[in-house]
N, C-alpha and C. Protein backbone atom coordinates (compact mmCIF):
# COMPACT_ATOMS: atom_id res chain seq x y z
N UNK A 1 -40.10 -22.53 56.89
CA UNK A 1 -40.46 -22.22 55.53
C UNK A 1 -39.29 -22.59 54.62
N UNK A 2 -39.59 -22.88 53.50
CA UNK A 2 -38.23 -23.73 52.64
C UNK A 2 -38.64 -22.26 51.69
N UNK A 3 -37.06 -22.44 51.14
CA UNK A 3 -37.11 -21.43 49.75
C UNK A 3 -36.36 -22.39 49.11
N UNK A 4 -37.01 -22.08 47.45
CA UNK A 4 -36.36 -22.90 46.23
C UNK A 4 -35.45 -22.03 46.05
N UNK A 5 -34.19 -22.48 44.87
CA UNK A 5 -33.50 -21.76 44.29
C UNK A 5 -34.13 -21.28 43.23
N UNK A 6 -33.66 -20.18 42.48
CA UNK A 6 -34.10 -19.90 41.27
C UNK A 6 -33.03 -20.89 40.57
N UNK A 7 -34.71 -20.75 39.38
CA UNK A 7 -34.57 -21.73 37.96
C UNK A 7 -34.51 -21.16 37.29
N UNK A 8 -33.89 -21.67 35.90
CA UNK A 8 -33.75 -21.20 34.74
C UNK A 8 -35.28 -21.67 33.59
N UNK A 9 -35.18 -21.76 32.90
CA UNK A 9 -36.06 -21.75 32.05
C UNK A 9 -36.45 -23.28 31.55
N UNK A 10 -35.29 -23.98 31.84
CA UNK A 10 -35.41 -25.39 32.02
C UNK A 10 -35.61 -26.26 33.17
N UNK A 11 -35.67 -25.42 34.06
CA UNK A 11 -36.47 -26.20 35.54
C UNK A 11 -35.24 -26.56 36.48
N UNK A 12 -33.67 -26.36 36.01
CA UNK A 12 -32.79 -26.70 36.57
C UNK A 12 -32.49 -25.24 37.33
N UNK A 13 -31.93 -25.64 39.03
CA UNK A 13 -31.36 -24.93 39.29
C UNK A 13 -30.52 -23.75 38.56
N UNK A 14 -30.07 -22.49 38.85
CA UNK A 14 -28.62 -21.97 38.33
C UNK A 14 -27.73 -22.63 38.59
N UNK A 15 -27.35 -22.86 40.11
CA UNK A 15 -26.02 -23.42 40.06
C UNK A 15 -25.73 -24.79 39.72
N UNK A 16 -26.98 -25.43 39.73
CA UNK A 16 -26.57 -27.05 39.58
C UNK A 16 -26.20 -27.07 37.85
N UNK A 17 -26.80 -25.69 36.79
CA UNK A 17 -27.05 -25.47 35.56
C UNK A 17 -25.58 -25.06 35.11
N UNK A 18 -24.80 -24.74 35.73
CA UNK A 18 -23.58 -23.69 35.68
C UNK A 18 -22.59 -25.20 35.98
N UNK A 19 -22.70 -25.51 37.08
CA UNK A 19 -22.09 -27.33 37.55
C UNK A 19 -22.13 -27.86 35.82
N UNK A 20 -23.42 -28.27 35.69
CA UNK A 20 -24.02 -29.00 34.37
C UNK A 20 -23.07 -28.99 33.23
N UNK A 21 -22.98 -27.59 32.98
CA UNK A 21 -22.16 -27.15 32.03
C UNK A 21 -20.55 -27.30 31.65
N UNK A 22 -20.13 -27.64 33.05
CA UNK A 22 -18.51 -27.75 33.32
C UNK A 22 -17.90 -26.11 33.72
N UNK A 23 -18.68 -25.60 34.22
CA UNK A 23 -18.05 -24.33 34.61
C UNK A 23 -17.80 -23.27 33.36
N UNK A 24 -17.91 -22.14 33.98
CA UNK A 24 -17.94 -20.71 33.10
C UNK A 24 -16.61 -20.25 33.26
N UNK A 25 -16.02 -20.48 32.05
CA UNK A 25 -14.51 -19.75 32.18
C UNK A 25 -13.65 -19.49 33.86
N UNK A 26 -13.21 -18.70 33.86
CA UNK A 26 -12.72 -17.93 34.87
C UNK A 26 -13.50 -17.42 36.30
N UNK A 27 -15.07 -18.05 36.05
CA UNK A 27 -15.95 -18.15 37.12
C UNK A 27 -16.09 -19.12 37.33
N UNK A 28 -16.48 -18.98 39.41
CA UNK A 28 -17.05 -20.52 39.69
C UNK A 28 -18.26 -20.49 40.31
N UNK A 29 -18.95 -21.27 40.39
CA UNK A 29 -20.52 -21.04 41.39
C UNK A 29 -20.03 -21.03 43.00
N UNK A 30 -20.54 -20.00 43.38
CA UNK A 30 -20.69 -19.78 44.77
C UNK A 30 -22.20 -19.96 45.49
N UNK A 31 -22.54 -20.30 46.40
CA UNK A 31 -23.10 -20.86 47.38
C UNK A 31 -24.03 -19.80 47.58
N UNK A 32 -25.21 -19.13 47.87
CA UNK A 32 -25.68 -17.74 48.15
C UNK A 32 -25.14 -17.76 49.72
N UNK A 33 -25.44 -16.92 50.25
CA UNK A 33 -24.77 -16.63 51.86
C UNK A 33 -26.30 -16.86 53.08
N UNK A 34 -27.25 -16.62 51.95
CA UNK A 34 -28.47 -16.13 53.04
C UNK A 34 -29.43 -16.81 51.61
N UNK A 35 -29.59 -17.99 51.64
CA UNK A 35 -30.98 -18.83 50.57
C UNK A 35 -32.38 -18.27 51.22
N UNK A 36 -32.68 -17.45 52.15
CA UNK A 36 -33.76 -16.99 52.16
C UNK A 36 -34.40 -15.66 51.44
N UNK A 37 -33.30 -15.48 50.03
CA UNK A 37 -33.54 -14.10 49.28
C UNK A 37 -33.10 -15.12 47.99
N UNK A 38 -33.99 -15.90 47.75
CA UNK A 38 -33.37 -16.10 46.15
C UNK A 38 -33.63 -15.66 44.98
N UNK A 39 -34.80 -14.17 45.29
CA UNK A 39 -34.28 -13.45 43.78
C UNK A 39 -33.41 -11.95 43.65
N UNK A 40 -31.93 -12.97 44.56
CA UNK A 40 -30.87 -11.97 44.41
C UNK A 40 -30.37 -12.05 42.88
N UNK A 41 -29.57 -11.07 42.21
CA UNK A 41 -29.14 -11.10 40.91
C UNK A 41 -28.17 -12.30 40.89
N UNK A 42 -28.81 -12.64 39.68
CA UNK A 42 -27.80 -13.93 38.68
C UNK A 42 -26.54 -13.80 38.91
N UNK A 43 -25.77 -12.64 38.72
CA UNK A 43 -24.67 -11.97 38.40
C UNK A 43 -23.50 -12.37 40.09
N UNK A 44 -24.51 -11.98 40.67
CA UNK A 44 -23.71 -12.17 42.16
C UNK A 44 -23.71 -13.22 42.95
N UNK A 45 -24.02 -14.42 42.05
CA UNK A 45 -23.88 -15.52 42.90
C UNK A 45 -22.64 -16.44 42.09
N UNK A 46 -22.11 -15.52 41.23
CA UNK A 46 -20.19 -15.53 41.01
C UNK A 46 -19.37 -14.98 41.51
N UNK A 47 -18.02 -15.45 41.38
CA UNK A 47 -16.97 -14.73 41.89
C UNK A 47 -15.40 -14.91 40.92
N UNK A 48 -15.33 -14.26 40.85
CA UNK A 48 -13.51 -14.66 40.05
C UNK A 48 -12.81 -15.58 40.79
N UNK A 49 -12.46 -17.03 40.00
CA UNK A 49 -10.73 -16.97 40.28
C UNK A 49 -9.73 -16.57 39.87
N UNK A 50 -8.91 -17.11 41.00
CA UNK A 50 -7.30 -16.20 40.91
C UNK A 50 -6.90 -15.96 40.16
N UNK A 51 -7.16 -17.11 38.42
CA UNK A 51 -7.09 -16.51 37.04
C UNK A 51 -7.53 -15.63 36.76
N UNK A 52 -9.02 -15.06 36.95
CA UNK A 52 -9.62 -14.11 36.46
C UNK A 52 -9.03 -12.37 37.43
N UNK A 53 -9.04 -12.73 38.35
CA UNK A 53 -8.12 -11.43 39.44
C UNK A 53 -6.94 -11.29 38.93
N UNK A 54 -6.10 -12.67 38.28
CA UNK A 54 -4.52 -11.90 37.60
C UNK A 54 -4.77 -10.97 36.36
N UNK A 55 -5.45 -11.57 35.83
CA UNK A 55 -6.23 -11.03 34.47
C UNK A 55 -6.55 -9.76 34.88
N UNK A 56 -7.07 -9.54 35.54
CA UNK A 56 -7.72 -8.55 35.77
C UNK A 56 -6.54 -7.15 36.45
N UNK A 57 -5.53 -7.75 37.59
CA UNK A 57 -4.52 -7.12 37.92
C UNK A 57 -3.55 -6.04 37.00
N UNK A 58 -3.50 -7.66 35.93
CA UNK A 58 -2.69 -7.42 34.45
C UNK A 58 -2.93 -6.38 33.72
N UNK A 59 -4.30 -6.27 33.36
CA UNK A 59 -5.13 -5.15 32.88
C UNK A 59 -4.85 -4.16 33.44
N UNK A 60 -5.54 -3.97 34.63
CA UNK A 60 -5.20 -2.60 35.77
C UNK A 60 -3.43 -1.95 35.13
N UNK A 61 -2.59 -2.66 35.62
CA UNK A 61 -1.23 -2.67 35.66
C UNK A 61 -0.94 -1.83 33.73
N UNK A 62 -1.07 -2.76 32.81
CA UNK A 62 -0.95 -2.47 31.33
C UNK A 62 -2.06 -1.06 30.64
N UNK A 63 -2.82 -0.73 31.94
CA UNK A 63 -3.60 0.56 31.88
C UNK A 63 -3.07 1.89 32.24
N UNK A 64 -2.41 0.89 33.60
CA UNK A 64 -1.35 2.26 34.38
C UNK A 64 -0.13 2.95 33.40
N UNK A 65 0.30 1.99 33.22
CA UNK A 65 1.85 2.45 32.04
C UNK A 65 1.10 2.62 30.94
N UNK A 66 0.44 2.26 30.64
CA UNK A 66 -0.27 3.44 29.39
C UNK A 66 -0.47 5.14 29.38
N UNK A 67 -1.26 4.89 30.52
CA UNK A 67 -0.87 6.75 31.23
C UNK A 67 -0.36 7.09 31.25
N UNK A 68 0.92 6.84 32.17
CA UNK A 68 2.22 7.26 32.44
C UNK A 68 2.82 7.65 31.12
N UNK A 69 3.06 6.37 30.54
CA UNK A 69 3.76 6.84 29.06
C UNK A 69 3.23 7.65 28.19
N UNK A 70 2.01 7.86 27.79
CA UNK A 70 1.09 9.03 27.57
C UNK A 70 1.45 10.18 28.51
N UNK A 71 1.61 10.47 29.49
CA UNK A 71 2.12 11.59 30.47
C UNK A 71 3.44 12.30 29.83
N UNK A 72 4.21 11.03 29.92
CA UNK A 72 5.72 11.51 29.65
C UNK A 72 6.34 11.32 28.02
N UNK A 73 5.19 10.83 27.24
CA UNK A 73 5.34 11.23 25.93
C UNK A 73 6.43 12.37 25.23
N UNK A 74 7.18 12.33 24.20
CA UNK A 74 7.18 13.20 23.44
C UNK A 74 6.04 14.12 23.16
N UNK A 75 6.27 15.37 22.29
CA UNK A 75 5.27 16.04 21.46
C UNK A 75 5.31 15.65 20.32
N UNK A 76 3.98 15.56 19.41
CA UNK A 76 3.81 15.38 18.35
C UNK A 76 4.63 16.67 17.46
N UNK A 77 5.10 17.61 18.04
CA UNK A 77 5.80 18.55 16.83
C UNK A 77 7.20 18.64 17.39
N UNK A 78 7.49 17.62 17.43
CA UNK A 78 8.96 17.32 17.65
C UNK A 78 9.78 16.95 16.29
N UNK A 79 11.13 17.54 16.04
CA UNK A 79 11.49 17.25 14.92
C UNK A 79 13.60 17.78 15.12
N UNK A 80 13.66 17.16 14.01
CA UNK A 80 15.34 17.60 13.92
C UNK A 80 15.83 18.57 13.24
N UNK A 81 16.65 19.71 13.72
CA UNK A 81 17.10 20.42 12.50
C UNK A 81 18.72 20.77 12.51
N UNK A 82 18.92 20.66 11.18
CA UNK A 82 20.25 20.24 10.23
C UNK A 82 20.78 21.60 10.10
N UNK A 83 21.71 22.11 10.75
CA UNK A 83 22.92 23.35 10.33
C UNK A 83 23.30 23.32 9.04
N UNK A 84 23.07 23.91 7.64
CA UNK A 84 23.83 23.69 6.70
C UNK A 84 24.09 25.22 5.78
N UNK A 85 24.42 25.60 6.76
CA UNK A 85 24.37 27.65 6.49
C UNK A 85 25.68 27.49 5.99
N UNK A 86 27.13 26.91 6.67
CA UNK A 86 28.00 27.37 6.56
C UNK A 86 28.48 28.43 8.00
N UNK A 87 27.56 28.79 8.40
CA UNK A 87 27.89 29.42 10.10
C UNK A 87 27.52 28.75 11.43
N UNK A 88 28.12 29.63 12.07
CA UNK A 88 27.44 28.77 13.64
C UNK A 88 25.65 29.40 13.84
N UNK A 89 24.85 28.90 14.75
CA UNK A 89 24.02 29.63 14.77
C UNK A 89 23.85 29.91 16.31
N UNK A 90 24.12 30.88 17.25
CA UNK A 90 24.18 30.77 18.53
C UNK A 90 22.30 30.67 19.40
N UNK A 91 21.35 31.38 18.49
CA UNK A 91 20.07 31.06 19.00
C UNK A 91 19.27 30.16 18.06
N UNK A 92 18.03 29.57 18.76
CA UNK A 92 16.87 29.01 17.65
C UNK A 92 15.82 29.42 18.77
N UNK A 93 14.96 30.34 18.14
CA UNK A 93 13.64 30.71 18.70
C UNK A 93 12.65 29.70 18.16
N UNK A 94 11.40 29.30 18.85
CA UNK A 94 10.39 29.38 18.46
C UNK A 94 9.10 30.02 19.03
N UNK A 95 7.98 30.16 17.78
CA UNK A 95 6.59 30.89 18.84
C UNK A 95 5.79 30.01 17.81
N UNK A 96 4.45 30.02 18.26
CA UNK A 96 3.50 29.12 17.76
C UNK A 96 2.87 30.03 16.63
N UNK A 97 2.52 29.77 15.53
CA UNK A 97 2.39 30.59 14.39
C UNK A 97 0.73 31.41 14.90
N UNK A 98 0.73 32.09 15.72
CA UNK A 98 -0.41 33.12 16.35
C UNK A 98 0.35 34.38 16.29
N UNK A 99 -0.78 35.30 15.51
CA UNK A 99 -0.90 36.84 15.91
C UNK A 99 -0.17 37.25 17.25
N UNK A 100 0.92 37.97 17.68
CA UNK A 100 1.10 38.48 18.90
C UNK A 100 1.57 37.32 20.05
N UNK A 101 2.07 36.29 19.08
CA UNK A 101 2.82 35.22 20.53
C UNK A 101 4.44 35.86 20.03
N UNK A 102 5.01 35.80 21.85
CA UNK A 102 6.25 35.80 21.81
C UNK A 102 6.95 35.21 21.57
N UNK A 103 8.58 35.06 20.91
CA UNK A 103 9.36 34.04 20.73
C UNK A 103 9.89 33.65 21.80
N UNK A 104 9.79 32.23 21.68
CA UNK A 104 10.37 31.41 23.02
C UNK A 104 11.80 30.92 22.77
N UNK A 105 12.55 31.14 23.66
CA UNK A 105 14.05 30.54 23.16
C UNK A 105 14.15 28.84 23.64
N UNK A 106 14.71 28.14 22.62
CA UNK A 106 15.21 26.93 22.73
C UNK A 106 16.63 27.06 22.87
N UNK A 107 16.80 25.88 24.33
CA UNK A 107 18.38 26.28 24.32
C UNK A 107 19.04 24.99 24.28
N UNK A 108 20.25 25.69 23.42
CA UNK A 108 20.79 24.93 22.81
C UNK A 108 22.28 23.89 24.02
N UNK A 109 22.32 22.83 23.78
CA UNK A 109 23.21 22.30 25.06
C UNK A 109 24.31 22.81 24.79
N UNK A 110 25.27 23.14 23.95
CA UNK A 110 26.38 23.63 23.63
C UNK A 110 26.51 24.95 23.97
N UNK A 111 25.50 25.56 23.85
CA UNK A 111 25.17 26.99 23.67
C UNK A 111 25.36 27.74 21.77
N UNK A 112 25.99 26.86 21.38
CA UNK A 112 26.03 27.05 20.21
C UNK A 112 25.66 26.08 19.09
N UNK A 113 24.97 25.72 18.30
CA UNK A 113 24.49 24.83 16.85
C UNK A 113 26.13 25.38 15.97
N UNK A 114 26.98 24.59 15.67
CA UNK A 114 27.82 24.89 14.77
C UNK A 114 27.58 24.65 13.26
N UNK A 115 27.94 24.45 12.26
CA UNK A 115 27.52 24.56 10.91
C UNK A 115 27.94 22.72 10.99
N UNK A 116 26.75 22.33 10.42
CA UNK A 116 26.82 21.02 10.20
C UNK A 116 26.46 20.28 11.40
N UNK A 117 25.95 21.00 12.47
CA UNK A 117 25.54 20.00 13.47
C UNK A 117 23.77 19.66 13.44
N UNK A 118 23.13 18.96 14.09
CA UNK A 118 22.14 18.56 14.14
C UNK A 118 21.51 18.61 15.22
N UNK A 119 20.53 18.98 15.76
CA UNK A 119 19.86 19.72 17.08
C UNK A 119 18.60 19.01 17.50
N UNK A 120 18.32 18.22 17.91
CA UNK A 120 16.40 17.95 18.36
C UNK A 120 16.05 18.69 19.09
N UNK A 121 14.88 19.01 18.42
CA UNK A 121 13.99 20.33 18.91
C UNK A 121 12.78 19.37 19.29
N UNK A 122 12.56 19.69 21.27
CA UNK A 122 11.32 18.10 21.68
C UNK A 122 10.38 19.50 22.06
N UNK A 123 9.06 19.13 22.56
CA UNK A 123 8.18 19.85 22.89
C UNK A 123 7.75 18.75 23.89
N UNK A 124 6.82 19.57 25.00
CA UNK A 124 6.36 19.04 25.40
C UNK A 124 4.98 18.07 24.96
N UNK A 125 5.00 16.84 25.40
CA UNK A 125 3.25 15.90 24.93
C UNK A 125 2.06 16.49 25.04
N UNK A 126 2.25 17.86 25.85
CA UNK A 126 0.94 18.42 26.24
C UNK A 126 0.30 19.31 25.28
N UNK A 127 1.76 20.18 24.55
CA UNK A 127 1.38 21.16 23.58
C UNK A 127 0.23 20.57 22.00
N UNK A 128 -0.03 21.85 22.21
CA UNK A 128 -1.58 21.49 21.64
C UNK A 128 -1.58 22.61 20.27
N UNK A 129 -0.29 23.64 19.95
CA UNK A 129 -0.25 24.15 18.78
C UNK A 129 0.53 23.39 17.79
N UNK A 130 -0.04 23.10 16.53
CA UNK A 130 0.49 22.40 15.29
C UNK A 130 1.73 23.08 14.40
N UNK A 131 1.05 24.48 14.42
CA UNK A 131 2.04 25.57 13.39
C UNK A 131 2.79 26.47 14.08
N UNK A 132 3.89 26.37 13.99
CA UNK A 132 5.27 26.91 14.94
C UNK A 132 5.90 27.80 13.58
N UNK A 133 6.21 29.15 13.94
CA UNK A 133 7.43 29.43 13.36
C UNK A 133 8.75 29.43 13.95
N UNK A 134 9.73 29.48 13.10
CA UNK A 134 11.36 28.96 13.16
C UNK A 134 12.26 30.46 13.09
N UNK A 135 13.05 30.85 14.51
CA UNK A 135 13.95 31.96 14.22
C UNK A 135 15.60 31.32 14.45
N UNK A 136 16.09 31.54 13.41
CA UNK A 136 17.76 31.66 14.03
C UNK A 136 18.26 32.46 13.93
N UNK A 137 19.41 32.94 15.02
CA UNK A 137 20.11 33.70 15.14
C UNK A 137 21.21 33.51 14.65
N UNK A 138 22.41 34.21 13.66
CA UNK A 138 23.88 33.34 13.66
C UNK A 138 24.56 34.07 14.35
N UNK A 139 25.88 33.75 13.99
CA UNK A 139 27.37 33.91 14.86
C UNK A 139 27.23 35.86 15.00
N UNK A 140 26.83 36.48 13.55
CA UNK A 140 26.95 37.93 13.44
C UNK A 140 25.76 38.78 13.95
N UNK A 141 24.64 38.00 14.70
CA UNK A 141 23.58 38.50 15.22
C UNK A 141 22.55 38.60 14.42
N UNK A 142 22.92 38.25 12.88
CA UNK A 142 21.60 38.29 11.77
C UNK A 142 20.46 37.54 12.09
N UNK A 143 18.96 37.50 12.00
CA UNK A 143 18.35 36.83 11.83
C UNK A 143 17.66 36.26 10.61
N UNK A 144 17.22 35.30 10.42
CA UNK A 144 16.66 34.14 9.77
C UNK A 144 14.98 33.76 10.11
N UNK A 145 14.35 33.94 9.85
CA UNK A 145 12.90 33.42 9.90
C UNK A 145 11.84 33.06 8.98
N UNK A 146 11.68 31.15 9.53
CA UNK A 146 10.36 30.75 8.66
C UNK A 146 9.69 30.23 9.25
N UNK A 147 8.10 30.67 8.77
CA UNK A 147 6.90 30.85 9.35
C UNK A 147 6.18 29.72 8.94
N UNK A 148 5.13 29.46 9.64
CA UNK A 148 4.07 28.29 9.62
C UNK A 148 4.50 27.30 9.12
N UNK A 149 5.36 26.30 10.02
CA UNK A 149 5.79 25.27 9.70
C UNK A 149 5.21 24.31 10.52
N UNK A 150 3.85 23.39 9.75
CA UNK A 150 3.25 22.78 10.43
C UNK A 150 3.58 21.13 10.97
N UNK A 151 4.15 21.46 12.17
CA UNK A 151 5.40 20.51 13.00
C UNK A 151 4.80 19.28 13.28
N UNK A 152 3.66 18.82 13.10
CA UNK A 152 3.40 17.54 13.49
C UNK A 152 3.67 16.49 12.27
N UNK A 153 3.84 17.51 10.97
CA UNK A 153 4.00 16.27 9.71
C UNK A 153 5.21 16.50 9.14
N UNK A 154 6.35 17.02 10.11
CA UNK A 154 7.35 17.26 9.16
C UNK A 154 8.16 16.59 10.63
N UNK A 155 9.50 15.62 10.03
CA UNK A 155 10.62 15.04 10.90
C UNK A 155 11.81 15.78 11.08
N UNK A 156 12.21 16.59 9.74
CA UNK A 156 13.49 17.06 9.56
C UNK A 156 13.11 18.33 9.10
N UNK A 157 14.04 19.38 9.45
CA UNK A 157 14.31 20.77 8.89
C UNK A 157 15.46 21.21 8.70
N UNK A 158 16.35 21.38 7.20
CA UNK A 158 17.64 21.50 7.07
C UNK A 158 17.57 23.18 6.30
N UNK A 159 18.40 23.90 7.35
CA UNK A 159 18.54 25.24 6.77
C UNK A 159 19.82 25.41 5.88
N UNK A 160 19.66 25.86 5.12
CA UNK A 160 20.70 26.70 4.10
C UNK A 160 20.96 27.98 3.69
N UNK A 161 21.77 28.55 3.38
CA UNK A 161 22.41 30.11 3.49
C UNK A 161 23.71 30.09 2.21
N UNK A 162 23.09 30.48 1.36
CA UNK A 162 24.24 31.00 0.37
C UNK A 162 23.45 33.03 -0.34
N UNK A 163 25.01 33.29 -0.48
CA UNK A 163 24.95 34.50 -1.23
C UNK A 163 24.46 35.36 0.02
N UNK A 164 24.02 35.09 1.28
CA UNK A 164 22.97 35.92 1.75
C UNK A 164 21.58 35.80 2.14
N UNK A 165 21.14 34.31 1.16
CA UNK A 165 19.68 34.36 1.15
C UNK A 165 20.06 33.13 2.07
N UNK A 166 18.60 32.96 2.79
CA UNK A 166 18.70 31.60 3.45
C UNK A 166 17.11 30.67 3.14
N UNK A 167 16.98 29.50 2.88
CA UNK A 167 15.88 28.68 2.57
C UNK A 167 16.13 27.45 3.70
N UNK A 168 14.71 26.84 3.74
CA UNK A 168 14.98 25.61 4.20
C UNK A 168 13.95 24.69 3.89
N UNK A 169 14.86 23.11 3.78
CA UNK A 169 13.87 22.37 3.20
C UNK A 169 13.41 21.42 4.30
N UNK A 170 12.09 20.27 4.32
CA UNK A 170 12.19 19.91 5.84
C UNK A 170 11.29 18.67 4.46
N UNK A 171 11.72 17.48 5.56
CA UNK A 171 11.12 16.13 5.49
C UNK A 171 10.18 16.04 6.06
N UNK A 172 9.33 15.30 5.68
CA UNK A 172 8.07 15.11 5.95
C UNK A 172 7.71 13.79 6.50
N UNK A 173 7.02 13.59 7.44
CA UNK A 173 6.90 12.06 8.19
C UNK A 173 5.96 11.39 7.14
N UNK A 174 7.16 9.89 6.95
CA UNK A 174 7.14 9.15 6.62
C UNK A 174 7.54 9.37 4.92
N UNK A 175 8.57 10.49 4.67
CA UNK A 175 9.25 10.33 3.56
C UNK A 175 10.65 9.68 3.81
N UNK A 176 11.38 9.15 3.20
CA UNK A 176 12.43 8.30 3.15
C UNK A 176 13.65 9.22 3.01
């Protein structure tokens, strides 16, 4: 018993149609394995070359380190803050601006922030709260606290302390 190949719509073979053409990119016509099933799918009587498998490797590969670096990301409420009290400050708390969260201590590598130094405060990529409040402690055990500082749009936070009172002003991403 003979089997035809499947035709296209113009009476030509596929593969002699695919030949015809000068070849499909990064595909080549393959041979069926078993011509006694020829209405196997269109699709599978291709195969990649080695171009199309590097391509394809490449991809895989430029997918992987995408993750990864997504994994090991910064946090989006990561930011710097500027000593400009005039004192040392020996703690910096933070808690996420919620009812009844505890303050978490950030520690400092020195153990101490001196007046005029500059500190990055990183979070982890995973954290998923926006509004953090800010505690410092200084040299005399006083505290300092400002609330709902929403950390994903601000870069910089520079505290200040005169007379007693303390304020702070913070930059905002993508101010100059």
């Amino acid at each position: 018993m003979k089997v035809n190949p499947v035709s296209n719509r113009r009476g030509l073979p596929l593969l002699a149609r695919v030949r015809a053409l000068g070849g499909s990119g990064g595909l080549k016509a393959v041979e069926p394995a078993d011509s006694r099933f020829p209405g196997r799918d269109f699709m599978s009587r291709f195969s990649l070359t080695s171009r199309g498998r590097a391509v394809g490797v490449v991809a895989l590969c430029v997918s992987f380190l995408l993750l990864i670096a997504t994994a090991f990301a910064d946090g989006k409420q990561d930011f710097t803050l500027h000593n400009a009290t005039g004192l040392n400050m020996n703690k910096i708390y933070l808690a996420p601006h919620v009812d009844g969260t505890e303050w978490q201590e950030f520690v400092i590598d020195e153990g101490v922030m001196k007046d005029g130094e500059d500190v990055d405060v990183t979070f982890d990529g995973d954290e998923a709260e926006d509004n953090w409040d800010l505690k410092l402690v200084d040299q005399d055990g006083k505290e300092y606290v400002w609330g709902d500082l929403n950390l994903p749009n601000i870069t910089d936070v520079t505290i200040y302390l005169k007379d007693g009172k303390a304020w702070a002003k913070s930059k905002k991403t993508g101010d100059q």
